[in-house]
PDB file of N, CA and C in Angstrom:
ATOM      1  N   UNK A   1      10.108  -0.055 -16.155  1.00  0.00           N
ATOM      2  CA  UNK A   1       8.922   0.562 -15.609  1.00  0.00           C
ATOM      3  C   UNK A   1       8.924   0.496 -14.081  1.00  0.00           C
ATOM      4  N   UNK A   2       9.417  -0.884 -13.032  1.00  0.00           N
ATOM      5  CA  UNK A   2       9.422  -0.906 -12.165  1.00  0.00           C
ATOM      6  C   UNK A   2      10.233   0.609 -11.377  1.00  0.00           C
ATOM      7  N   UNK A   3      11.540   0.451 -11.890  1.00  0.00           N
ATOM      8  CA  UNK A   3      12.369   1.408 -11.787  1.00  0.00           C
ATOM      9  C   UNK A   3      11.263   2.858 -11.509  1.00  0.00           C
ATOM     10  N   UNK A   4      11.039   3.329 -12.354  1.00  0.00           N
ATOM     11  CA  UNK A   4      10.501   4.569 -12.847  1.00  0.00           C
ATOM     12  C   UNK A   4       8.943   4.569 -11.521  1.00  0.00           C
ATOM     13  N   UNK A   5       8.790   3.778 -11.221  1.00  0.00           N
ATOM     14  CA  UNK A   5       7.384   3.387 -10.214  1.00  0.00           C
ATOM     15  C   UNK A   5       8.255   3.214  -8.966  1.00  0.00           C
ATOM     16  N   UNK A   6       9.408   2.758  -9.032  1.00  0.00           N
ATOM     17  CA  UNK A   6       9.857   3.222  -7.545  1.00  0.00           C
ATOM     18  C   UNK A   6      10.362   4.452  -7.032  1.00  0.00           C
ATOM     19  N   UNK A   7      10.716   5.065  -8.187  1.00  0.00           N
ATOM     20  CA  UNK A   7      11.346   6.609  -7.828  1.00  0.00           C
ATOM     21  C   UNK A   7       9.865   7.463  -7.726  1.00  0.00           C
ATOM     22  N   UNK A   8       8.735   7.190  -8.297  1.00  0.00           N
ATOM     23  CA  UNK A   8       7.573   7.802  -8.246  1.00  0.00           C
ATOM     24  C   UNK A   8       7.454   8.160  -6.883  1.00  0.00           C
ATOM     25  N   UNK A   9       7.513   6.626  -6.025  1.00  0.00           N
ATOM     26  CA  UNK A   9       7.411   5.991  -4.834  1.00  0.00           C
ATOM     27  C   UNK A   9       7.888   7.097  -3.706  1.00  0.00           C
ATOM     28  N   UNK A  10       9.045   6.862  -3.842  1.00  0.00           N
ATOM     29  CA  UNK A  10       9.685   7.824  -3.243  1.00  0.00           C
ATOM     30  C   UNK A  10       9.882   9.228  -3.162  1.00  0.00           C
ATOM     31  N   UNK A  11       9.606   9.107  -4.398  1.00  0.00           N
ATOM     32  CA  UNK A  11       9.617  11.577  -4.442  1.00  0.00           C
ATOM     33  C   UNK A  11       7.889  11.207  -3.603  1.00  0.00           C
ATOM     34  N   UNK A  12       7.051  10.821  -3.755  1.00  0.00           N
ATOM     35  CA  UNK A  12       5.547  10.915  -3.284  1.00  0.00           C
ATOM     36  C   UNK A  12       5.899  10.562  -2.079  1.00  0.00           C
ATOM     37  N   UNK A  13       6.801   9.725  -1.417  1.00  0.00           N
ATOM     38  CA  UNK A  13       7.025   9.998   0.246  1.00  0.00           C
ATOM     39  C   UNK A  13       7.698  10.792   0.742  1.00  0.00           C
ATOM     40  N   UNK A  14       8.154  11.435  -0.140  1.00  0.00           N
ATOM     41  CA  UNK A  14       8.909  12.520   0.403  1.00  0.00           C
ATOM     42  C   UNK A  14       8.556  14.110   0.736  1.00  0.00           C
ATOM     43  N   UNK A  15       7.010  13.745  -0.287  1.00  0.00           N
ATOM     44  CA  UNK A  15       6.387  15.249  -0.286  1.00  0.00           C
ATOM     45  C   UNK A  15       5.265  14.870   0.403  1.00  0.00           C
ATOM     46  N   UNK A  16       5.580  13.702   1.376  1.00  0.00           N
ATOM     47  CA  UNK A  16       4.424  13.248   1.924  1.00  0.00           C
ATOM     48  C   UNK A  16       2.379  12.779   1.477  1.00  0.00           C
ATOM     49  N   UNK A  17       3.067  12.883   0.113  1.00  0.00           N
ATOM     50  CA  UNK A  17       1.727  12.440  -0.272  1.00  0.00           C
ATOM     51  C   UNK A  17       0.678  11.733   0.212  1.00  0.00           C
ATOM     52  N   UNK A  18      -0.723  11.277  -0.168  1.00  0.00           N
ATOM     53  CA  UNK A  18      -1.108  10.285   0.201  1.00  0.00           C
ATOM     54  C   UNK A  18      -1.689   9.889  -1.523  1.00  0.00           C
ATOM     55  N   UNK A  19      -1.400   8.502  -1.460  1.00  0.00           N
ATOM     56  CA  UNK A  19      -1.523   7.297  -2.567  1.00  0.00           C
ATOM     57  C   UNK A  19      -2.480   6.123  -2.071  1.00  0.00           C
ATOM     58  N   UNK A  20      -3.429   5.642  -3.363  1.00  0.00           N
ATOM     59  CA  UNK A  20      -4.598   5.008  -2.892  1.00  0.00           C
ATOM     60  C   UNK A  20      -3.468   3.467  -2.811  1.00  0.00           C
ATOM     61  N   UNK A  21      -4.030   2.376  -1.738  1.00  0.00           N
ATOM     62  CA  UNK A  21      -2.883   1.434  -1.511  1.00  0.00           C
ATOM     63  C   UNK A  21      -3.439   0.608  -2.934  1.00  0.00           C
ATOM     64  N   UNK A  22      -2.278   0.015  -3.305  1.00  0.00           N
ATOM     65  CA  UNK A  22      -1.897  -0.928  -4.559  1.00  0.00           C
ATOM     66  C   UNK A  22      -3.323  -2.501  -4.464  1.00  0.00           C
ATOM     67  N   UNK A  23      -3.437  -2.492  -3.501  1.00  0.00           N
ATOM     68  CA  UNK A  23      -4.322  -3.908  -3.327  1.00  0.00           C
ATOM     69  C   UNK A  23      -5.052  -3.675  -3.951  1.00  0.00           C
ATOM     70  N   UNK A  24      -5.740  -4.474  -5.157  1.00  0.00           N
ATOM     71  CA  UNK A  24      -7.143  -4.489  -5.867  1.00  0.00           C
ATOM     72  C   UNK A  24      -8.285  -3.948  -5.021  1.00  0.00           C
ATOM     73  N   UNK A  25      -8.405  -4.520  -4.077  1.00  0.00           N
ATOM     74  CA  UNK A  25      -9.735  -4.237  -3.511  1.00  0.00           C
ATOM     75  C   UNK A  25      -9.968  -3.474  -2.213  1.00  0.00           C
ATOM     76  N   UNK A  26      -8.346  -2.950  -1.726  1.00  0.00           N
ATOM     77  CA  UNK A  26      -8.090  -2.020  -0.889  1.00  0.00           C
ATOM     78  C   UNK A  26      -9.063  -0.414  -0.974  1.00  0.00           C
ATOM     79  N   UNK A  27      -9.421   0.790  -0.347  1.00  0.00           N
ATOM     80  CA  UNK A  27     -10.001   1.332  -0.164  1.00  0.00           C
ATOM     81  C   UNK A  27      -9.414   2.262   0.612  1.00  0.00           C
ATOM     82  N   UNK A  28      -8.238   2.022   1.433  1.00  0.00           N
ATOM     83  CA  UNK A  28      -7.536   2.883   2.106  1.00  0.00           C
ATOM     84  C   UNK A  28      -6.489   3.657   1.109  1.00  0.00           C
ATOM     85  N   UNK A  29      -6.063   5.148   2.031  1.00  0.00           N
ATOM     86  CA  UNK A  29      -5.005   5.534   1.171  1.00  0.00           C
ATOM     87  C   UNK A  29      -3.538   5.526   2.427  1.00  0.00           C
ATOM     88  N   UNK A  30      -2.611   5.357   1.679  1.00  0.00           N
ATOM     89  CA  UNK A  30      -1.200   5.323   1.912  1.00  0.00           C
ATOM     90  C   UNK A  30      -0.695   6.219   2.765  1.00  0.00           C
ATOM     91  N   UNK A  31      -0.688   5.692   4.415  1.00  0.00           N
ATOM     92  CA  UNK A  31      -0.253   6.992   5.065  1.00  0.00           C
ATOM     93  C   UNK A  31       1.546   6.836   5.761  1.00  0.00           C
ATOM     94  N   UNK A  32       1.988   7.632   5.909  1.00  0.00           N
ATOM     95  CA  UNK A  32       3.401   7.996   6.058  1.00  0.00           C
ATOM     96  C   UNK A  32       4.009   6.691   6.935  1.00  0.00           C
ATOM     97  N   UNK A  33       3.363   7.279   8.478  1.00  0.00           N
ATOM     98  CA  UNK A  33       3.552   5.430   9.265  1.00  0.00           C
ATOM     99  C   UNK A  33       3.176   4.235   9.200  1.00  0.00           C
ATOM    100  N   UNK A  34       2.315   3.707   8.030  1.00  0.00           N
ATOM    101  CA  UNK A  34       2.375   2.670   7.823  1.00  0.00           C
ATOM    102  C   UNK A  34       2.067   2.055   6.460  1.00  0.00           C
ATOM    103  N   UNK A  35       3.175   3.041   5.595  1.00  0.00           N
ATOM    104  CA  UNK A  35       3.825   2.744   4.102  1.00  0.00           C
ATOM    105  C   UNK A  35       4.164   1.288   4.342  1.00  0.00           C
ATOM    106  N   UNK A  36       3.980   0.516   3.397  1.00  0.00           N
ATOM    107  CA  UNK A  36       4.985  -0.765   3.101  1.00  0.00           C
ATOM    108  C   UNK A  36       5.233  -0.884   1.058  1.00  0.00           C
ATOM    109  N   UNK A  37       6.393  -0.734   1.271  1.00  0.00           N
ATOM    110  CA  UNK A  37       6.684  -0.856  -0.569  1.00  0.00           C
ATOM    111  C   UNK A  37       7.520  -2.075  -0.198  1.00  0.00           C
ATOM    112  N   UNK A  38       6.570  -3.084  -1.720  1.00  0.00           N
ATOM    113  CA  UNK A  38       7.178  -4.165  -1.759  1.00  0.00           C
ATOM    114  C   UNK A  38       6.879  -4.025  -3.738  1.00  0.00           C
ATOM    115  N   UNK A  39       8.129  -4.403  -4.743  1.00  0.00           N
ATOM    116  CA  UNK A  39       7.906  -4.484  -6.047  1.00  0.00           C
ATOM    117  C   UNK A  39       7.584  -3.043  -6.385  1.00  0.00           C
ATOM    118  N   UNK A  40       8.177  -1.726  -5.902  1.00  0.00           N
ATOM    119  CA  UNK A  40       7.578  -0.848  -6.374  1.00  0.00           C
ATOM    120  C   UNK A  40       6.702  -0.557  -6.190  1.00  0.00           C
ATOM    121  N   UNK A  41       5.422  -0.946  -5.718  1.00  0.00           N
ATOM    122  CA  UNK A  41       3.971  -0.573  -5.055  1.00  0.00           C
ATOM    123  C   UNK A  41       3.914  -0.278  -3.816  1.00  0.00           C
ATOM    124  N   UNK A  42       3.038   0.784  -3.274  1.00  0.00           N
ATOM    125  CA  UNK A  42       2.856   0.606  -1.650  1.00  0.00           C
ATOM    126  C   UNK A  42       1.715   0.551  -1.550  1.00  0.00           C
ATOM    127  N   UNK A  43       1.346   0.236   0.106  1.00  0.00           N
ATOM    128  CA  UNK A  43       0.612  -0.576   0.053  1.00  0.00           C
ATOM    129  C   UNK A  43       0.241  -0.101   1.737  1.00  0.00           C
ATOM    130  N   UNK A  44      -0.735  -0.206   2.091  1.00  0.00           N
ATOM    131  CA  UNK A  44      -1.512   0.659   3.393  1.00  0.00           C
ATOM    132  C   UNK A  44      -0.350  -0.135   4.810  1.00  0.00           C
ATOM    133  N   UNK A  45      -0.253  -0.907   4.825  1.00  0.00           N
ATOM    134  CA  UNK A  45      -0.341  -2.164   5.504  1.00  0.00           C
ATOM    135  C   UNK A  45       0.408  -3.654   5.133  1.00  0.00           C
ATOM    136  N   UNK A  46       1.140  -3.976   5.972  1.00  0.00           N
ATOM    137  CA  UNK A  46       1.705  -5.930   5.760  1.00  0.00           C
ATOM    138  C   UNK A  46       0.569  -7.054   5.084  1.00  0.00           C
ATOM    139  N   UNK A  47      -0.193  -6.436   5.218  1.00  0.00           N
ATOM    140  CA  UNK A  47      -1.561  -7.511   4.751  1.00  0.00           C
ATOM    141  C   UNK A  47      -1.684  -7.458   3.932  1.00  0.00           C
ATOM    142  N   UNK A  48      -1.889  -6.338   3.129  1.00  0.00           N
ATOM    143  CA  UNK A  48      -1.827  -5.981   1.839  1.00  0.00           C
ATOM    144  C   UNK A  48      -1.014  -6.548   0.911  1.00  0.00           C
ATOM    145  N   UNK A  49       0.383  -6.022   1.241  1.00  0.00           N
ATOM    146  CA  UNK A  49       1.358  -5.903   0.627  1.00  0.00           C
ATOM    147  C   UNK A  49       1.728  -7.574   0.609  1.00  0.00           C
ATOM    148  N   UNK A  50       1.325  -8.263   1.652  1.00  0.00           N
ATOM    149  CA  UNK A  50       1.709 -10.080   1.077  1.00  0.00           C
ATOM    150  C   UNK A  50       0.772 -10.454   0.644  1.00  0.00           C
ATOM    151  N   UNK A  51      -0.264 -10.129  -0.029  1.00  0.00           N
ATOM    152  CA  UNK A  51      -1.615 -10.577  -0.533  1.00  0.00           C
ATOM    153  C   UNK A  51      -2.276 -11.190   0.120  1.00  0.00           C
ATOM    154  N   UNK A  52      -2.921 -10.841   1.690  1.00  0.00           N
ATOM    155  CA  UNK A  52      -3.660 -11.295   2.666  1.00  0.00           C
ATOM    156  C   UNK A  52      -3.212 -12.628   2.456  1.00  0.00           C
ATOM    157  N   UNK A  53      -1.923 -13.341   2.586  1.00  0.00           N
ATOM    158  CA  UNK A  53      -1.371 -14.524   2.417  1.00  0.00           C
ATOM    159  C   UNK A  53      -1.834 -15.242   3.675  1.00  0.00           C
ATOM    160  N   UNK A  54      -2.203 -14.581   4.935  1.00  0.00           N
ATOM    161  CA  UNK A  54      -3.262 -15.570   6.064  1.00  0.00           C
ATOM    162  C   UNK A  54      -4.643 -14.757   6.089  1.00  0.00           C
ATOM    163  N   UNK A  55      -5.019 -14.934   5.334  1.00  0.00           N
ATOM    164  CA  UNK A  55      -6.685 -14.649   5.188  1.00  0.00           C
ATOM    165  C   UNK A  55      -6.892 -13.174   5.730  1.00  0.00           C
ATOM    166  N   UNK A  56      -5.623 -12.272   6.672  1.00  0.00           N
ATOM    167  CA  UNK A  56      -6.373 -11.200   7.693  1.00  0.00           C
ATOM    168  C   UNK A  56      -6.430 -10.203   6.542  1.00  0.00           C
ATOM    169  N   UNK A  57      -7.862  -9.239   7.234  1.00  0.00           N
ATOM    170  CA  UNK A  57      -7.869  -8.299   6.424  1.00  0.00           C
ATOM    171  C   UNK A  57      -6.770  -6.822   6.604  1.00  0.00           C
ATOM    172  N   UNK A  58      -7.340  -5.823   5.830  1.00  0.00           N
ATOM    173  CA  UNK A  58      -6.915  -4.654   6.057  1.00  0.00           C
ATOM    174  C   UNK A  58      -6.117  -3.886   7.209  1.00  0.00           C
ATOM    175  N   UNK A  59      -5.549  -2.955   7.111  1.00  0.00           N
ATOM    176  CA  UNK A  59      -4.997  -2.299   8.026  1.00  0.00           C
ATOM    177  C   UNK A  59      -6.412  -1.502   8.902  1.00  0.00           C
ATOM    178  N   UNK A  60      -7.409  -1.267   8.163  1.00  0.00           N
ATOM    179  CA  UNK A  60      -8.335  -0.659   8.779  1.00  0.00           C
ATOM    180  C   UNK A  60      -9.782  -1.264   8.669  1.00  0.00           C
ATOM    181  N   UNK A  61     -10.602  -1.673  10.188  1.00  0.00           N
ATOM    182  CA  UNK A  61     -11.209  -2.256  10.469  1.00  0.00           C
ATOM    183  C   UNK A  61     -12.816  -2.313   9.347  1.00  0.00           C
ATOM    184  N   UNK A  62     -12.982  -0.761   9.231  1.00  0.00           N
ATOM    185  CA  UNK A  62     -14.011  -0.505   7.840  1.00  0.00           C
ATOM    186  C   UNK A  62     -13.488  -0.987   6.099  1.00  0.00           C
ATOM    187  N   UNK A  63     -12.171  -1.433   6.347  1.00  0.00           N
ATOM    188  CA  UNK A  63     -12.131  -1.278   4.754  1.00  0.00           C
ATOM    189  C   UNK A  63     -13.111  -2.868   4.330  1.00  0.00           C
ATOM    190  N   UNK A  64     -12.420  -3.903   4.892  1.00  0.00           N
ATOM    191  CA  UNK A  64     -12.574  -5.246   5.100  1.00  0.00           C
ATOM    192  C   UNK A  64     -12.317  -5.709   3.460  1.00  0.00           C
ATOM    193  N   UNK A  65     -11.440  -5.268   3.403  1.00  0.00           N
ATOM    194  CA  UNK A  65     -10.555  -5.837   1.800  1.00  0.00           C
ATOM    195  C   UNK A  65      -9.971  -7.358   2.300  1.00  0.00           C
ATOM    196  N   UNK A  66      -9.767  -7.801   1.583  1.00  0.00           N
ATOM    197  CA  UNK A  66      -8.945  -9.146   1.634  1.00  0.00           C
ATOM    198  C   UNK A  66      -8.133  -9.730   0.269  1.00  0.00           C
ATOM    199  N   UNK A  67      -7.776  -8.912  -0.524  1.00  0.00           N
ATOM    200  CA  UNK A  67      -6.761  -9.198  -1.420  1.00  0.00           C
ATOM    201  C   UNK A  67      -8.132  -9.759  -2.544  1.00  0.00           C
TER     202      UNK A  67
END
């Protein structure tokens, strides 16, 4: 399944999509310059994508997600 979710991944960056980011409680969607795929998921932002592993939030100042 991972497999099959990373090729998703990729044809959708390629047609430039936008994808809502993978974080539970994220709110942003997935934009071209600041994709991060980690496990097959992407993810708005570094924050995200390590599970706000130092407390910071979001890539964007309104979302105020925190994993």
């Amino acid at each position: 399944m991972d497999k099959y979710l990373s090729v998703c991944s990729y044809i959708g960056a390629m047609n430039n999509t936008t994808t809502k980011c993978a974080c539970p409680d994220c709110k942003c969607e997935v934009t071209e310059g600041h994709r991060v795929l980690r496990d097959g998921k992407e993810f708005c932002g570094e924050n995200c994508a390590s599970g706000h592993a130092k407390g910071d939030g979001c890539c964007e100042n309104s979302c105020k997600c925190h994993g």
